[in-house]
N, C-alpha and C. Protein backbone atom coordinates (compact mmCIF):
# COMPACT_ATOMS: atom_id res chain seq x y z
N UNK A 1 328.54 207.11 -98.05
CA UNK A 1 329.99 207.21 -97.88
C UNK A 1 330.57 205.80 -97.75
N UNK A 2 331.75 205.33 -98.48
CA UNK A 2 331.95 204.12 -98.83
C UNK A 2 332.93 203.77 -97.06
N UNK A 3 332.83 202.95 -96.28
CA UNK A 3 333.52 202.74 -95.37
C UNK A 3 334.02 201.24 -95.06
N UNK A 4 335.26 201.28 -94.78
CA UNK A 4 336.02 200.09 -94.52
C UNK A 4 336.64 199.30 -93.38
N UNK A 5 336.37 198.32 -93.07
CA UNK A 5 336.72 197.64 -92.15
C UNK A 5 337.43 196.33 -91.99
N UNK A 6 338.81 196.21 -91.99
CA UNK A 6 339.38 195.43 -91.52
C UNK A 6 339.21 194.24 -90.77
N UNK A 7 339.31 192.87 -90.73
CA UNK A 7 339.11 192.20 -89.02
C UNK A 7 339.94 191.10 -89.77
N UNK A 8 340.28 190.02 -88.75
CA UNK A 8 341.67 189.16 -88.77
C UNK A 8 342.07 188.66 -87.34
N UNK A 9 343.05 187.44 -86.93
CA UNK A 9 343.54 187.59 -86.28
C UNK A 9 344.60 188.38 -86.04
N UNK A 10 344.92 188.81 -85.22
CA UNK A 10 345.99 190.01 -83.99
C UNK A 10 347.43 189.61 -84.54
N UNK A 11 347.48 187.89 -84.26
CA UNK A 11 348.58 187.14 -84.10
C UNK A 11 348.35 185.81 -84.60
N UNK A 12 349.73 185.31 -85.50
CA UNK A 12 349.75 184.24 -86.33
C UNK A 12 351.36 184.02 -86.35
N UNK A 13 351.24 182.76 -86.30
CA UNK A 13 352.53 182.26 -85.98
C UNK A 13 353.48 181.91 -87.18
N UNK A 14 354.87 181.67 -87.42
CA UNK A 14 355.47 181.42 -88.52
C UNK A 14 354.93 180.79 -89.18
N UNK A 15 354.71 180.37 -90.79
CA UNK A 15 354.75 179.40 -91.73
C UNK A 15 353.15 179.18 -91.80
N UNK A 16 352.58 179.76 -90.83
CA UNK A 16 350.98 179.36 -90.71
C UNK A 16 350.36 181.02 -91.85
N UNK A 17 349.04 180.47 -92.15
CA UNK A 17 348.17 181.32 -93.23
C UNK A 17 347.63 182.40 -92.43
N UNK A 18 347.53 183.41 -93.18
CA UNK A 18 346.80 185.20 -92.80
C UNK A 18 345.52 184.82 -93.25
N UNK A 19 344.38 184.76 -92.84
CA UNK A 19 343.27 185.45 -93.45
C UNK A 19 342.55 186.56 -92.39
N UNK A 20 342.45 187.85 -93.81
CA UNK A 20 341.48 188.78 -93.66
C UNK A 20 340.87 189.19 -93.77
N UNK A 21 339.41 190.03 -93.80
CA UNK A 21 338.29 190.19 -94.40
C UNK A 21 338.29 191.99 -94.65
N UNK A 22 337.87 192.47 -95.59
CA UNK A 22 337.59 193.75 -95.66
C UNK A 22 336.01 193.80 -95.79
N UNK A 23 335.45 194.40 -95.01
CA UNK A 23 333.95 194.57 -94.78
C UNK A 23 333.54 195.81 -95.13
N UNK A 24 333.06 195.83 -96.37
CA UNK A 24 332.58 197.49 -97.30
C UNK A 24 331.06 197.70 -96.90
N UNK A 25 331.05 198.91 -96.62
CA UNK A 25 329.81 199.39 -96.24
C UNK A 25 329.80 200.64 -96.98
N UNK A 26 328.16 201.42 -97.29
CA UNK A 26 328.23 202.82 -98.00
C UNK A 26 327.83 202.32 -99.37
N UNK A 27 328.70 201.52 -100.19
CA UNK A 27 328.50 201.08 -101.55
C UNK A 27 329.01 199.63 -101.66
N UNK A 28 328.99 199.32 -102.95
CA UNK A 28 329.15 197.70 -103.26
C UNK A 28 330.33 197.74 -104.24
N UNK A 29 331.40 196.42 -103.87
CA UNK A 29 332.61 196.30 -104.19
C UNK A 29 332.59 196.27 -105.62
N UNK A 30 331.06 195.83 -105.92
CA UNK A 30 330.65 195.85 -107.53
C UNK A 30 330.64 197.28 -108.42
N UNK A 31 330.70 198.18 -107.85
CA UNK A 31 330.44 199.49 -108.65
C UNK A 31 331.77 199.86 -109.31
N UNK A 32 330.73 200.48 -110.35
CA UNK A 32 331.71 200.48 -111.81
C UNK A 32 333.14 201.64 -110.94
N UNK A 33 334.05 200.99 -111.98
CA UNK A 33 335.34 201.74 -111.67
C UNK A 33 335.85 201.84 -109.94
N UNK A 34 335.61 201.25 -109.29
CA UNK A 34 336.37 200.47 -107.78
C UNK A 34 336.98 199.38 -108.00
N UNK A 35 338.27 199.95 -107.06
CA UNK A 35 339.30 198.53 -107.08
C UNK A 35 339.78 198.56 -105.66
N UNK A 36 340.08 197.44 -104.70
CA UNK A 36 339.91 197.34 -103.85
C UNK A 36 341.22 196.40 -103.49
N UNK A 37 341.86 197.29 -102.47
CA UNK A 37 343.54 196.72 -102.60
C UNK A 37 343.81 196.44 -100.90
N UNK A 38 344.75 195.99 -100.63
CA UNK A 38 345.42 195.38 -99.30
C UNK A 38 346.51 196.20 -99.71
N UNK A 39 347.35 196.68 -98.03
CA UNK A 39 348.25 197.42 -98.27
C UNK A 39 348.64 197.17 -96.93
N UNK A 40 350.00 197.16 -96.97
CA UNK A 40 350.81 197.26 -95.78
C UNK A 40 351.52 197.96 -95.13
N UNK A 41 352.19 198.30 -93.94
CA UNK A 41 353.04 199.20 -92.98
C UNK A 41 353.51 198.48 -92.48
N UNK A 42 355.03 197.73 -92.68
CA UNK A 42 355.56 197.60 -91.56
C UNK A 42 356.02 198.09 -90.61
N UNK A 43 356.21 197.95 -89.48
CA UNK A 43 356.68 198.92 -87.88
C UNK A 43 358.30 199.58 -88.89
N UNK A 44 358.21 201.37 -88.68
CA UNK A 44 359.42 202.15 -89.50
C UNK A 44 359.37 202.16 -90.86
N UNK A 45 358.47 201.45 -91.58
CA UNK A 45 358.54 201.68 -93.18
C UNK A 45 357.06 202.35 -93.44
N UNK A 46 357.85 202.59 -94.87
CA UNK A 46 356.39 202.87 -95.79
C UNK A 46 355.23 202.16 -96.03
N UNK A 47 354.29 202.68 -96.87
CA UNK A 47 353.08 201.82 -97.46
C UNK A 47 353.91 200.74 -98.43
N UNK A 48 353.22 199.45 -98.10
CA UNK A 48 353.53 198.69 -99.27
C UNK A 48 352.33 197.78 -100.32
N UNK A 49 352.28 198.74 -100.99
CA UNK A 49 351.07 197.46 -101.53
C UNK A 49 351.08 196.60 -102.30
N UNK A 50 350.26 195.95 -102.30
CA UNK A 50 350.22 194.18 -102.02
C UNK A 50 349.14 193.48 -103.20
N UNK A 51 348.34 193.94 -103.22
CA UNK A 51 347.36 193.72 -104.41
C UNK A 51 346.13 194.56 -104.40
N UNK A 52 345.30 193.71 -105.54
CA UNK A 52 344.20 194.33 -105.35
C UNK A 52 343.28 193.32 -106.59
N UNK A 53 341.51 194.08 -106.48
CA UNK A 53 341.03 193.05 -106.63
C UNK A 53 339.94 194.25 -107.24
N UNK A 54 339.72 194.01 -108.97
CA UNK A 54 338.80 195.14 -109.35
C UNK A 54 337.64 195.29 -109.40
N UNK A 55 336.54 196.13 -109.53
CA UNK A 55 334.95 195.78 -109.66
C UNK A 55 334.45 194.62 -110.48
N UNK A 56 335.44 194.15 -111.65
CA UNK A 56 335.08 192.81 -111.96
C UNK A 56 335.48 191.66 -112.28
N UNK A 57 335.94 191.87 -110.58
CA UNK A 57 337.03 190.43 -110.39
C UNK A 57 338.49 190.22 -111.09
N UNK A 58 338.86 191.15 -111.68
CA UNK A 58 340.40 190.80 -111.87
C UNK A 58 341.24 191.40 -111.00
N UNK A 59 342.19 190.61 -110.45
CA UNK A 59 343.46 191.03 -109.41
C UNK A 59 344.47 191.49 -110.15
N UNK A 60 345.03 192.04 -109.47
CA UNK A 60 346.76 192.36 -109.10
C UNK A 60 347.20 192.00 -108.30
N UNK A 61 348.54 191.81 -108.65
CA UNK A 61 348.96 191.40 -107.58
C UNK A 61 350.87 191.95 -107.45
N UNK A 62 351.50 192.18 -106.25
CA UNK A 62 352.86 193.02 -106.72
C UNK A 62 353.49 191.74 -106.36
N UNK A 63 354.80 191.82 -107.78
CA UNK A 63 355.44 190.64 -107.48
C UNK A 63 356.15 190.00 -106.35
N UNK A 64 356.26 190.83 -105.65
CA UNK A 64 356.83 190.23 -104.29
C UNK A 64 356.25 189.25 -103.82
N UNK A 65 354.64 189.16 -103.39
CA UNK A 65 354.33 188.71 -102.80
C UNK A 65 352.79 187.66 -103.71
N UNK A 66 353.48 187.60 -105.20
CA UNK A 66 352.35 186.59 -105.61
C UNK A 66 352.05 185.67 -105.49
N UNK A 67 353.27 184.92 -105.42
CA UNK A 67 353.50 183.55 -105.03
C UNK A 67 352.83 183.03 -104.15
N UNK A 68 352.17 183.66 -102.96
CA UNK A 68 352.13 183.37 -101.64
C UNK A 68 350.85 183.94 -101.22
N UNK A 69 350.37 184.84 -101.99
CA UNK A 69 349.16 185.97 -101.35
C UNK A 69 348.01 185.80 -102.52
N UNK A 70 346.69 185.93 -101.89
CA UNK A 70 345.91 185.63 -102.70
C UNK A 70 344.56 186.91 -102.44
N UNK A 71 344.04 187.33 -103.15
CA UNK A 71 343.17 188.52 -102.83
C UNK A 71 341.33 188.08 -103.54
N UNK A 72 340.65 188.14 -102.64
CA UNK A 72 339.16 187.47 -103.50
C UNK A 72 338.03 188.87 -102.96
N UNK A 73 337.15 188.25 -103.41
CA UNK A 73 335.93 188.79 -103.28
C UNK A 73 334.82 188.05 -102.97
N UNK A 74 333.76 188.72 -102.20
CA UNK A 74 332.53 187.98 -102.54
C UNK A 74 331.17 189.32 -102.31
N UNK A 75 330.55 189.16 -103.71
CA UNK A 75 329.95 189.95 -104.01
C UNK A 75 328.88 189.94 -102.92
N UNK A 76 328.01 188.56 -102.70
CA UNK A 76 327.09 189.17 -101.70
C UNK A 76 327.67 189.28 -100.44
N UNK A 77 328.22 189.02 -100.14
CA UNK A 77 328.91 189.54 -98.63
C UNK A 77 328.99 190.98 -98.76
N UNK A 78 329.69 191.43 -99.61
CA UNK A 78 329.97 192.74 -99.79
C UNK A 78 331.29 193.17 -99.30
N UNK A 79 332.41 192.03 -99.15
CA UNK A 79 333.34 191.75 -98.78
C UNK A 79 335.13 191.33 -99.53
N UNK A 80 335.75 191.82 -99.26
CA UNK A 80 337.12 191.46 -99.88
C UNK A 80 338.20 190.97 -98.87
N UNK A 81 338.84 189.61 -99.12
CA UNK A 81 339.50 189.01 -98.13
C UNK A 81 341.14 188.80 -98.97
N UNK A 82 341.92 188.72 -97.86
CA UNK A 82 343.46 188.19 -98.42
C UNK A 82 343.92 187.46 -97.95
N UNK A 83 344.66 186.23 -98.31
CA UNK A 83 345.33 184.95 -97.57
C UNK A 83 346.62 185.49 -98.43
N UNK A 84 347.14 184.85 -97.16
CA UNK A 84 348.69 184.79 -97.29
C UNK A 84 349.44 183.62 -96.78
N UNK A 85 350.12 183.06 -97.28
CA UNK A 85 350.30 181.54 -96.93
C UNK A 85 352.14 181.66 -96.31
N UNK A 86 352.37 180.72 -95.45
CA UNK A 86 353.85 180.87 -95.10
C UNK A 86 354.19 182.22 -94.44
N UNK A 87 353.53 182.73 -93.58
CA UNK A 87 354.18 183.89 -93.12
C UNK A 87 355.73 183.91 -92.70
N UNK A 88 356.43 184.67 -92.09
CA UNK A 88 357.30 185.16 -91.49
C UNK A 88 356.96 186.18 -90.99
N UNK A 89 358.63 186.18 -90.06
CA UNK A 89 358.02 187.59 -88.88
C UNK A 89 358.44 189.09 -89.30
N UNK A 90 359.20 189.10 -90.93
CA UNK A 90 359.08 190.33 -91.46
C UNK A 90 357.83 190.51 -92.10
N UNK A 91 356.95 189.88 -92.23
CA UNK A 91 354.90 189.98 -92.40
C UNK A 91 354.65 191.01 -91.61
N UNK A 92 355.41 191.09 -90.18
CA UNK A 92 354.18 191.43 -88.98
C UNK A 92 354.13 193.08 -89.73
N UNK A 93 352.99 193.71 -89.71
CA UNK A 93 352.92 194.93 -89.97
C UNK A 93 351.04 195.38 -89.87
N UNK A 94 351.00 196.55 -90.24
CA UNK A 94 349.57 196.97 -89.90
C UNK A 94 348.98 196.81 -91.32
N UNK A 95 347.86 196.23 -91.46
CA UNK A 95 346.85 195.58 -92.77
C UNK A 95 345.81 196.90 -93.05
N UNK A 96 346.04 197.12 -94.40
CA UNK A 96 345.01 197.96 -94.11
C UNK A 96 344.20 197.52 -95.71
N UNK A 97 342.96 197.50 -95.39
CA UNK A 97 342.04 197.45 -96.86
C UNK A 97 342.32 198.95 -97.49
N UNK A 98 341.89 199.23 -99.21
CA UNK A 98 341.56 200.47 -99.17
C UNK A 98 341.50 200.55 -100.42
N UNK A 99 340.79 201.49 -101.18
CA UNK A 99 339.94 201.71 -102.71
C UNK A 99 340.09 203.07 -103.34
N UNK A 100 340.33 202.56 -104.18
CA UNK A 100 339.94 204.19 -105.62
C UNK A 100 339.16 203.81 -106.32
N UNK A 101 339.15 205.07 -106.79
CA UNK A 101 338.10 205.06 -108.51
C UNK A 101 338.83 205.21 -109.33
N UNK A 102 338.70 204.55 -110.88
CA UNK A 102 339.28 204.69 -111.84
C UNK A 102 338.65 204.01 -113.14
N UNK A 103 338.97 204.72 -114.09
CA UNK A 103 337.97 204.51 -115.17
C UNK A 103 338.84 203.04 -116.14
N UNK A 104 340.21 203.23 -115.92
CA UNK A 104 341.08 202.18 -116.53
C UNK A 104 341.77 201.46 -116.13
N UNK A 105 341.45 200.34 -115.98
CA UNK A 105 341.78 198.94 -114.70
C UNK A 105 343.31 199.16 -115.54
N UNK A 106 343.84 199.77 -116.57
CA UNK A 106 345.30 199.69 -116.96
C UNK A 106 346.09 200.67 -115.89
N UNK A 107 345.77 201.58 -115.54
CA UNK A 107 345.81 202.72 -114.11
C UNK A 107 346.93 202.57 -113.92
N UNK A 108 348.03 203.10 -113.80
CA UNK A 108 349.46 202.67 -112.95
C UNK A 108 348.90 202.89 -111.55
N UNK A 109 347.96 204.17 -111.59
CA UNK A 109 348.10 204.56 -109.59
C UNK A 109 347.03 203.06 -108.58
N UNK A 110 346.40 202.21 -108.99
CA UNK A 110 346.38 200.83 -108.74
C UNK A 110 347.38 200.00 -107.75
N UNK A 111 347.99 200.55 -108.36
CA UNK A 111 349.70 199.82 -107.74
C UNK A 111 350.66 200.79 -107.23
N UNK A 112 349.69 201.84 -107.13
CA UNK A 112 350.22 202.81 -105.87
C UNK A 112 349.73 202.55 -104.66
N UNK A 113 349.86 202.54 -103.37
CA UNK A 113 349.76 202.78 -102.19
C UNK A 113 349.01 203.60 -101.74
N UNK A 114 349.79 204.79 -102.25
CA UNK A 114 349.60 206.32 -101.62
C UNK A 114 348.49 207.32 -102.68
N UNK A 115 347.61 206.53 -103.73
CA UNK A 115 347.01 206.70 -104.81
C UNK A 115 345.69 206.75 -103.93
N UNK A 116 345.79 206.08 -102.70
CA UNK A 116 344.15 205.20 -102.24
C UNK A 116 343.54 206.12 -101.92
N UNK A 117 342.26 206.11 -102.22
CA UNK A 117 341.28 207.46 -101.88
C UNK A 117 340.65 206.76 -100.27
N UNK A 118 340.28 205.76 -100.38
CA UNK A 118 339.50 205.08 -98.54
C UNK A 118 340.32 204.02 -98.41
N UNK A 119 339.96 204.19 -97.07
CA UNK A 119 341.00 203.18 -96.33
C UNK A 119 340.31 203.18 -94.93
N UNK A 120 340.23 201.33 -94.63
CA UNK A 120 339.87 201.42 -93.08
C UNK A 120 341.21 201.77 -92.27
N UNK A 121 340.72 201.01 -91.27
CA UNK A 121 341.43 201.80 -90.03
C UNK A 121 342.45 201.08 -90.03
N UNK A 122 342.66 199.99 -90.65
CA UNK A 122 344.18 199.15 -90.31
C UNK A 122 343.87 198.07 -89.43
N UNK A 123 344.47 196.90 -89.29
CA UNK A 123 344.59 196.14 -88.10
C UNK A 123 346.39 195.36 -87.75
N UNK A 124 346.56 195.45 -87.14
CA UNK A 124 347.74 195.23 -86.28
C UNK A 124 347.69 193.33 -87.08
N UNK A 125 349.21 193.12 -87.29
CA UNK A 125 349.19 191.66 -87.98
C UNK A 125 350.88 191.01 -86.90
N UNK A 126 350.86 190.67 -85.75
CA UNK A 126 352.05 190.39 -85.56
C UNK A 126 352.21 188.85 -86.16
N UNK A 127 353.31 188.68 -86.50
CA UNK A 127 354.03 187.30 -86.95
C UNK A 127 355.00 186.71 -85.83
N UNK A 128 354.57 185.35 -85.05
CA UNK A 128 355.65 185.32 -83.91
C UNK A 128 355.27 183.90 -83.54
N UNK A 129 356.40 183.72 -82.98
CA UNK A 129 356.15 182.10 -82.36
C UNK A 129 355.80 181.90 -80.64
């Protein structure tokens, strides 16, 4: 069973960088047809997602936040991380890793949110000085 885990700091201050790690367990970020996305909640809103990063290494990324956000991998870790550079305190929201299957990295549901078949548990991201 493919399982996901989040970790990061809690709290990060304006203008300073996010990094997070998604820690995959169950299977490997390498297997055919997995894509492996960052997604957000801010406190009262919806899912927003943010990118993603496919079984062989090509990203997405939603234009909002390309400029600024970066999504990697590392195969032997077994791991997928996201930097985000320049925060602000409309950032602060709950992080969550999370993956589908799909046979065509062209997929619209990729760049859905609410498409994601796993998802860790989230971690809390406040933005504050």
């Amino acid at each position: 069973q493919v399982q996901l885990q989040e970790s990061g700091p809690g709290l990060v201050k304006p203008s300073q960088t996010l990094s997070l790690t998604c820690t995959v367990s169950g299977g490997s970020i390498t297997t055919a047809y997995f894509y492996w996305s960052w997604i957000r909640q801010p406190p009262g809103k919806g899912l927003e997602w943010m990118g993603a990063i496919g079984y062989d290494g090509s990203t997405y990324y939603s234009p909002s936040l390309k400029s600024h956000t970066s999504i990697s991998s590392d195969n032997a870790k077994n791991t997928v991380s996201l930097q985000m550079n320049s925060l602000k305190p409309e950032d602060t929201a709950v992080y969550y890793c999370a993956a589908l299957i799909d046979s065509f990295a062209t997929c619209a549901r990729i760049y859905d949110a609410y498409e994601y078949e796993y998802w860790g548990q989230g971690t809390q991201v406040t933005v504050s000085s």
